[in-house]
C-alpha atoms as a PDB file:
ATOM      1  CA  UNK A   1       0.000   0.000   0.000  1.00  0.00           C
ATOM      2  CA  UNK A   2       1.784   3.287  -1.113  1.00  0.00           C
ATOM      3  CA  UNK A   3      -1.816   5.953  -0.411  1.00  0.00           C
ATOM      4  CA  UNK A   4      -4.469   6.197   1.628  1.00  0.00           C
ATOM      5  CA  UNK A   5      -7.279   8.354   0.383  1.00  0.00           C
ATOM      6  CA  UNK A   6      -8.831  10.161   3.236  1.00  0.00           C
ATOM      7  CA  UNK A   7     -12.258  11.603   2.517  1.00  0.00           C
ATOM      8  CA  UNK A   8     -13.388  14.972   4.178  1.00  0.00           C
ATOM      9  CA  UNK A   9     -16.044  16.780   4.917  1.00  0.00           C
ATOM     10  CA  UNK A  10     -16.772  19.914   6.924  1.00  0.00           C
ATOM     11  CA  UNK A  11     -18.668  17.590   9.805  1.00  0.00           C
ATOM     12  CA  UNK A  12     -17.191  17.665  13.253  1.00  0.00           C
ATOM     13  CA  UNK A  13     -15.934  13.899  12.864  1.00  0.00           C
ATOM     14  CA  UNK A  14     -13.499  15.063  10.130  1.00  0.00           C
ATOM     15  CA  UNK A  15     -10.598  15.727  12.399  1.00  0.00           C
ATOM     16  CA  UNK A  16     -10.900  12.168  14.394  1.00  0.00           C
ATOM     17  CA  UNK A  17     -11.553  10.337  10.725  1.00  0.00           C
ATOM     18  CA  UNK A  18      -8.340  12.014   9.822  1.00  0.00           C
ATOM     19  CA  UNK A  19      -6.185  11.180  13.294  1.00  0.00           C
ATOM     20  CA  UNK A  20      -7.340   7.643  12.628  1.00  0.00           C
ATOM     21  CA  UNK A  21      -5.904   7.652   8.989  1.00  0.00           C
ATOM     22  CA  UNK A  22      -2.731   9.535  10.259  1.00  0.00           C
ATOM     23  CA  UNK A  23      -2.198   6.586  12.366  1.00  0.00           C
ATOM     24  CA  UNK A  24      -2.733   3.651  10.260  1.00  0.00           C
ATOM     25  CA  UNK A  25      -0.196   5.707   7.537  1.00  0.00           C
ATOM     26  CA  UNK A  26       2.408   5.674  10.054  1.00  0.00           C
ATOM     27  CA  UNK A  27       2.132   2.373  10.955  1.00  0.00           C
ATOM     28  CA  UNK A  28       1.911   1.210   7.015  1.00  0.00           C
ATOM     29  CA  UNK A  29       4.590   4.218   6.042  1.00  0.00           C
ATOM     30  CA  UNK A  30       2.329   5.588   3.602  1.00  0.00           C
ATOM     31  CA  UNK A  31       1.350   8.551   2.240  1.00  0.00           C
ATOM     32  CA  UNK A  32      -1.954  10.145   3.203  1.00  0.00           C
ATOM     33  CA  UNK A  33      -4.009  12.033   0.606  1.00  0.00           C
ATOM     34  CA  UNK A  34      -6.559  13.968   1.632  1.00  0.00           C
ATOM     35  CA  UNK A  35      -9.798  14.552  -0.725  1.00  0.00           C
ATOM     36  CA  UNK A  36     -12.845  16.572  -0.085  1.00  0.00           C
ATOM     37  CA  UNK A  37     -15.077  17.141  -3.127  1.00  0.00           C
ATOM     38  CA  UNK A  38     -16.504  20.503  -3.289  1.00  0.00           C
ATOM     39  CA  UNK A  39     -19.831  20.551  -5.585  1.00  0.00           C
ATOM     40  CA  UNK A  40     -22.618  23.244  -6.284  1.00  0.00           C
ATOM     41  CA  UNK A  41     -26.311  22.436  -4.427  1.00  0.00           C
ATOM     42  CA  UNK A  42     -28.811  22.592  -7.312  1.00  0.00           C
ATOM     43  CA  UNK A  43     -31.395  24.510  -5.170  1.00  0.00           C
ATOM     44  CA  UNK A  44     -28.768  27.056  -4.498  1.00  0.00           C
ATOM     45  CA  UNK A  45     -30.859  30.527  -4.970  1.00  0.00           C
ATOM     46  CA  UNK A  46     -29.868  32.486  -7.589  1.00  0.00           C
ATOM     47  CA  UNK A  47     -29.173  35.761  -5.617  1.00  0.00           C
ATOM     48  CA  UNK A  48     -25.924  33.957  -4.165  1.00  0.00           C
ATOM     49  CA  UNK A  49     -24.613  34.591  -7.870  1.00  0.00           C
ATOM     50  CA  UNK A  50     -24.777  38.223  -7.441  1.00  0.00           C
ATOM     51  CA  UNK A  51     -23.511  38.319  -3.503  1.00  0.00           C
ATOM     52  CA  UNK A  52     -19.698  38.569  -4.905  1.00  0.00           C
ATOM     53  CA  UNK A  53     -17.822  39.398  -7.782  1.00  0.00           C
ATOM     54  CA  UNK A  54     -16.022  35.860  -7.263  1.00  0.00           C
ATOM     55  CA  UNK A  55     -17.739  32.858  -8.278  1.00  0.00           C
ATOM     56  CA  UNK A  56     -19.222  30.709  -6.035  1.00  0.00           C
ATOM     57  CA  UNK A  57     -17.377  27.905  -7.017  1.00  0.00           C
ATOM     58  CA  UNK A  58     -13.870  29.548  -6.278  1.00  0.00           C
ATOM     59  CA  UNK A  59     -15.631  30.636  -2.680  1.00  0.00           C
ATOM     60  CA  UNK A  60     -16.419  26.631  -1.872  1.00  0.00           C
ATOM     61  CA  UNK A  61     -13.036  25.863  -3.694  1.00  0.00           C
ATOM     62  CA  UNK A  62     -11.020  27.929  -1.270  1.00  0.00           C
ATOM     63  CA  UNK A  63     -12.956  27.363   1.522  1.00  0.00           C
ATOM     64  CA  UNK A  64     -12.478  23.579   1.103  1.00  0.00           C
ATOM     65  CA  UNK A  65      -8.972  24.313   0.773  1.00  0.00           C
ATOM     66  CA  UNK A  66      -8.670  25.769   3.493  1.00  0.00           C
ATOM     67  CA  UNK A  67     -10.808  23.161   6.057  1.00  0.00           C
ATOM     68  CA  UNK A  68      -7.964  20.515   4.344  1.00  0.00           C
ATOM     69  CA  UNK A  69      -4.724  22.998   5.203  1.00  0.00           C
ATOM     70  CA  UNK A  70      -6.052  23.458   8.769  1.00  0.00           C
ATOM     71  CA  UNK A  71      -7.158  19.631   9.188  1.00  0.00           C
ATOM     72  CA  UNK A  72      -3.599  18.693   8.189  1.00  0.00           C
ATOM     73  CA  UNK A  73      -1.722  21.394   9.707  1.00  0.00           C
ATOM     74  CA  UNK A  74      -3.278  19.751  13.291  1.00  0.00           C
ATOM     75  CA  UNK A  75      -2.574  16.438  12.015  1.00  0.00           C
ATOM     76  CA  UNK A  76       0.951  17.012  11.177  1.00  0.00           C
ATOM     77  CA  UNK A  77       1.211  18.531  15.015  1.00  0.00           C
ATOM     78  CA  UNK A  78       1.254  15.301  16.046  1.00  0.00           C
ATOM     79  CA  UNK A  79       3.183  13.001  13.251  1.00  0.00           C
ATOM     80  CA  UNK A  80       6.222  13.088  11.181  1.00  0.00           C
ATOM     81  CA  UNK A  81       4.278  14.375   8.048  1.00  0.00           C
ATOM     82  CA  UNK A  82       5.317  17.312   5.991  1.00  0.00           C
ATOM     83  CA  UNK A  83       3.569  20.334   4.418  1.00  0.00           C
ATOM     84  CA  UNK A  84       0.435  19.574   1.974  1.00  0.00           C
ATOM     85  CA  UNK A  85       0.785  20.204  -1.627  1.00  0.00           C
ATOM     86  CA  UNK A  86      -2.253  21.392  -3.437  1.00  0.00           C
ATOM     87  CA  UNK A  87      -4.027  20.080  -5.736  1.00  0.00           C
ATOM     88  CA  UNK A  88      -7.411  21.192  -8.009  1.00  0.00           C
ATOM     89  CA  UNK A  89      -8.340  18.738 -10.550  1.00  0.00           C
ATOM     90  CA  UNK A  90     -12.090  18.327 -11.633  1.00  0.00           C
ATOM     91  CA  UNK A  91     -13.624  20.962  -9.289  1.00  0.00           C
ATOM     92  CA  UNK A  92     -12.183  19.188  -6.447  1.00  0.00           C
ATOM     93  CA  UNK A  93      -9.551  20.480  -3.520  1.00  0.00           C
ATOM     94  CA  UNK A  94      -6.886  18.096  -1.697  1.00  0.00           C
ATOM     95  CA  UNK A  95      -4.348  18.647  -0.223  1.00  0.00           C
ATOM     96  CA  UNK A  96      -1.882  15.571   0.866  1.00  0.00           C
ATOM     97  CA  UNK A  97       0.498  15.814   3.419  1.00  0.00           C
ATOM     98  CA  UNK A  98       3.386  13.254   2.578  1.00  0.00           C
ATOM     99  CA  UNK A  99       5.627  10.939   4.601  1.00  0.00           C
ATOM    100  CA  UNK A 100       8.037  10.371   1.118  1.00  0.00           C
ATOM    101  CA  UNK A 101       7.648  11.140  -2.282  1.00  0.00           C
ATOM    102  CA  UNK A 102       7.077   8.475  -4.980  1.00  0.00           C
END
């Protein structure tokens, strides 16, 4: 096993789902990658459009970035892991904190 894809969400079990990941990756020695998909609600009112000049998509975008750089900024606290690299493919947001490259 070389990854272990970590799936996020804003919920307030994120941070323990990603401890227990953290610790099964540094038992294995892998790398942790951490994935939150970021997507647009279909009932979303269309006065949100006109709230800000930046899309709504780049709001949830960074704001998902964000949840992932603090989530593994804690993690990393407590582990050997390094800084995340980013990542936006698909209208998603990771960020993976590594223990090696490969």
């Amino acid at each position: 096993m070389k990854r272990i894809l970590v799936a996020l969400d804003a919920s307030p079990r994120a941070p323990s789902v990603l401890a227990a990941a953290a610790h099964l990756a540094e038992l294995t020695n892998t790398t942790l990658v951490l994935y939150r998909a970021v997507g647009v609600p279909p009932d979303l009112p269309k006065e949100i459009f006109k709230m800000t000049d930046r899309s709504v998509e780049e709001v949830l975008m960074n704001n998902a970035l964000a949840d992932l750089e603090r989530l593994a900024k804690d993690i990393r606290k407590h582990t050997s892991r390094r800084s995340p690299r980013r990542s936006r493919r698909h209208g998603t947001a990771s960020a993976a904190p590594r223990a090696s490259t490969s």
